[in-house]
Protein backbone atom coordinates (compact mmCIF):
# COMPACT_ATOMS: atom_id res chain seq x y z
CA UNK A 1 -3.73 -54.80 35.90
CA UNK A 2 -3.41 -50.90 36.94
CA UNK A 3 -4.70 -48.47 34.78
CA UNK A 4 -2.58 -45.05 33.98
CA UNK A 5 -4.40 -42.17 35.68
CA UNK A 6 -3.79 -38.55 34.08
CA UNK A 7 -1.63 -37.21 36.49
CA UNK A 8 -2.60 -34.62 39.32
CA UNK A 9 -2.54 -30.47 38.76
CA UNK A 10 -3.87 -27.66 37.23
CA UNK A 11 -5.39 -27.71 34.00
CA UNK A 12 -4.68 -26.00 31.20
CA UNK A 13 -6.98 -23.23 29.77
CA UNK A 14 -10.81 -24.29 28.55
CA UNK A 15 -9.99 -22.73 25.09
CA UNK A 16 -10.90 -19.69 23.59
CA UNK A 17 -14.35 -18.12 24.41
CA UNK A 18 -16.16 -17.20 21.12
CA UNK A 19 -18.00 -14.13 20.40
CA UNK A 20 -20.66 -13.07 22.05
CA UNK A 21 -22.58 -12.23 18.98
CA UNK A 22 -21.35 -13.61 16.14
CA UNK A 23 -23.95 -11.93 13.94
CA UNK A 24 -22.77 -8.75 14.54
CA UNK A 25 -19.14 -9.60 13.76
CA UNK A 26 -18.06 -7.79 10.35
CA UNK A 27 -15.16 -8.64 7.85
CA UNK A 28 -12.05 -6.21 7.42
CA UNK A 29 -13.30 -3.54 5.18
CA UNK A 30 -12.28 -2.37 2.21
CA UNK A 31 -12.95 1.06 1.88
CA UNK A 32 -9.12 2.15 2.37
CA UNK A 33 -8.08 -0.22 -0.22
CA UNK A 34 -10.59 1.21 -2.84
CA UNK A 35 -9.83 4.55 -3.06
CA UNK A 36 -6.16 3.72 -3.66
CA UNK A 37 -6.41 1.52 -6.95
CA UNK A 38 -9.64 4.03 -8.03
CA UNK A 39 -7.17 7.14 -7.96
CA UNK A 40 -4.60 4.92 -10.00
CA UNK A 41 -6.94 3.48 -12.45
CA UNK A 42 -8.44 7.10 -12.74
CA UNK A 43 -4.74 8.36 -13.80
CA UNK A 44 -4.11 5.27 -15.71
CA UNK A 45 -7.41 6.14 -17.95
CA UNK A 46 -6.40 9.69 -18.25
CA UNK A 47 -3.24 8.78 -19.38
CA UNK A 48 -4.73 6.26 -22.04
CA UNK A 49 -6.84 8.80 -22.71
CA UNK A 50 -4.33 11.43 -23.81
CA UNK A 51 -5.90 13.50 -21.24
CA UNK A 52 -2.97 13.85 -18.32
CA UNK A 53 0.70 13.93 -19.53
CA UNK A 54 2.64 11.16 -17.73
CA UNK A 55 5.03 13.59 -15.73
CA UNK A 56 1.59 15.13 -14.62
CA UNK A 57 0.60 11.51 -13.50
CA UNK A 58 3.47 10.76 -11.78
CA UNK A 59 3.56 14.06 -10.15
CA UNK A 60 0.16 13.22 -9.48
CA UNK A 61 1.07 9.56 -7.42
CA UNK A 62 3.78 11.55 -5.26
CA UNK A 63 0.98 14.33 -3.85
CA UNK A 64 -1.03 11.33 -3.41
CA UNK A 65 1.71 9.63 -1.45
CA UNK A 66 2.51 12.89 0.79
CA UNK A 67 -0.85 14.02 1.40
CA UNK A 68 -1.69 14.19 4.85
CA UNK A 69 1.99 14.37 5.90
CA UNK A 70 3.17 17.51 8.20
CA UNK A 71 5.18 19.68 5.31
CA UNK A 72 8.67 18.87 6.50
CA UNK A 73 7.86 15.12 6.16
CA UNK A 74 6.30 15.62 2.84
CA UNK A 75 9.35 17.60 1.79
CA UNK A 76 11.23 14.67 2.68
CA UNK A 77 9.14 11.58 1.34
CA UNK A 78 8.85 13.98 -1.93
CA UNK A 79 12.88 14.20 -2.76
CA UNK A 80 13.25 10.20 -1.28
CA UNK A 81 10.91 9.70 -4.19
CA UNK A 82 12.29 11.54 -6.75
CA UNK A 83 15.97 10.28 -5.50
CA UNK A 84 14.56 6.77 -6.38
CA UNK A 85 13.44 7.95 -9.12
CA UNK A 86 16.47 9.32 -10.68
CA UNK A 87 18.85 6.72 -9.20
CA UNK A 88 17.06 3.23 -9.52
CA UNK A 89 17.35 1.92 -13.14
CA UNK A 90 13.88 -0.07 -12.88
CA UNK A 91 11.79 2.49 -11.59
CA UNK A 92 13.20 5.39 -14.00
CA UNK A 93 12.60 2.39 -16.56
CA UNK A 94 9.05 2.53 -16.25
CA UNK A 95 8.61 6.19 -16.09
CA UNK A 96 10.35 6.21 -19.41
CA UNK A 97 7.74 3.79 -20.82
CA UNK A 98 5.13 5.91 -19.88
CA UNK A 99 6.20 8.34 -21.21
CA UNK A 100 7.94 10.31 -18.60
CA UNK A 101 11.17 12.67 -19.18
CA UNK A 102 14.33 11.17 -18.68
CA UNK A 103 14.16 10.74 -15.15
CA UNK A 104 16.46 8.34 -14.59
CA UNK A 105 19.34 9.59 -17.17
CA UNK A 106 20.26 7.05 -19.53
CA UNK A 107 21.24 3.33 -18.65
């Protein structure tokens, strides 16, 4: 009786080398994420609160979504926004039901 022999060659890799210190490994933060839904609860509160008008608020969510931006990108992401906006049933939709002015036109 013969006995099968793995055959002859290189080997494959050992595997994946682990950390060198695990203990000083860290999960993905969160601290991008948080400020986010804080600024968005904070304008959902004021709006509950009869505090911030919703066009205010959603005036509001666009500087929030340009800040940062070089002004000719802004200027761009702010009418892409407001194009959506007015064009896109849904999204006028729930600016109507928060109270916005007829972005959207009527349906």
């Amino acid at each position: 009786m013969t006995s099968i022999q793995r055959p002859g060659g290189p080997t494959g890799p050992g595997g994946p080398s682990g950390p060198d210190d695990p203990d000083a490994l860290t999960g993905p933060t969160t601290a991008g994420d948080a400020a986010p839904a804080d600024r968005a609860a904070a304008l959902a509160a004021a709006l509950d609160a009869g505090q911030l008008p919703p066009d205010a608020a959603l005036a509001q969510l666009v500087d929030d979504a340009v800040a940062g931006l070089p002004p000719d990108e802004a200027a761009e992401l702010r009418a892409l926004l407001a194009d959506a906006l007015a064009s896109d049933p849904y999204l006028a939709g729930l600016a109507r039901d928060l109270g916005a002015a007829d972005v959207g036109g009527s349906e």
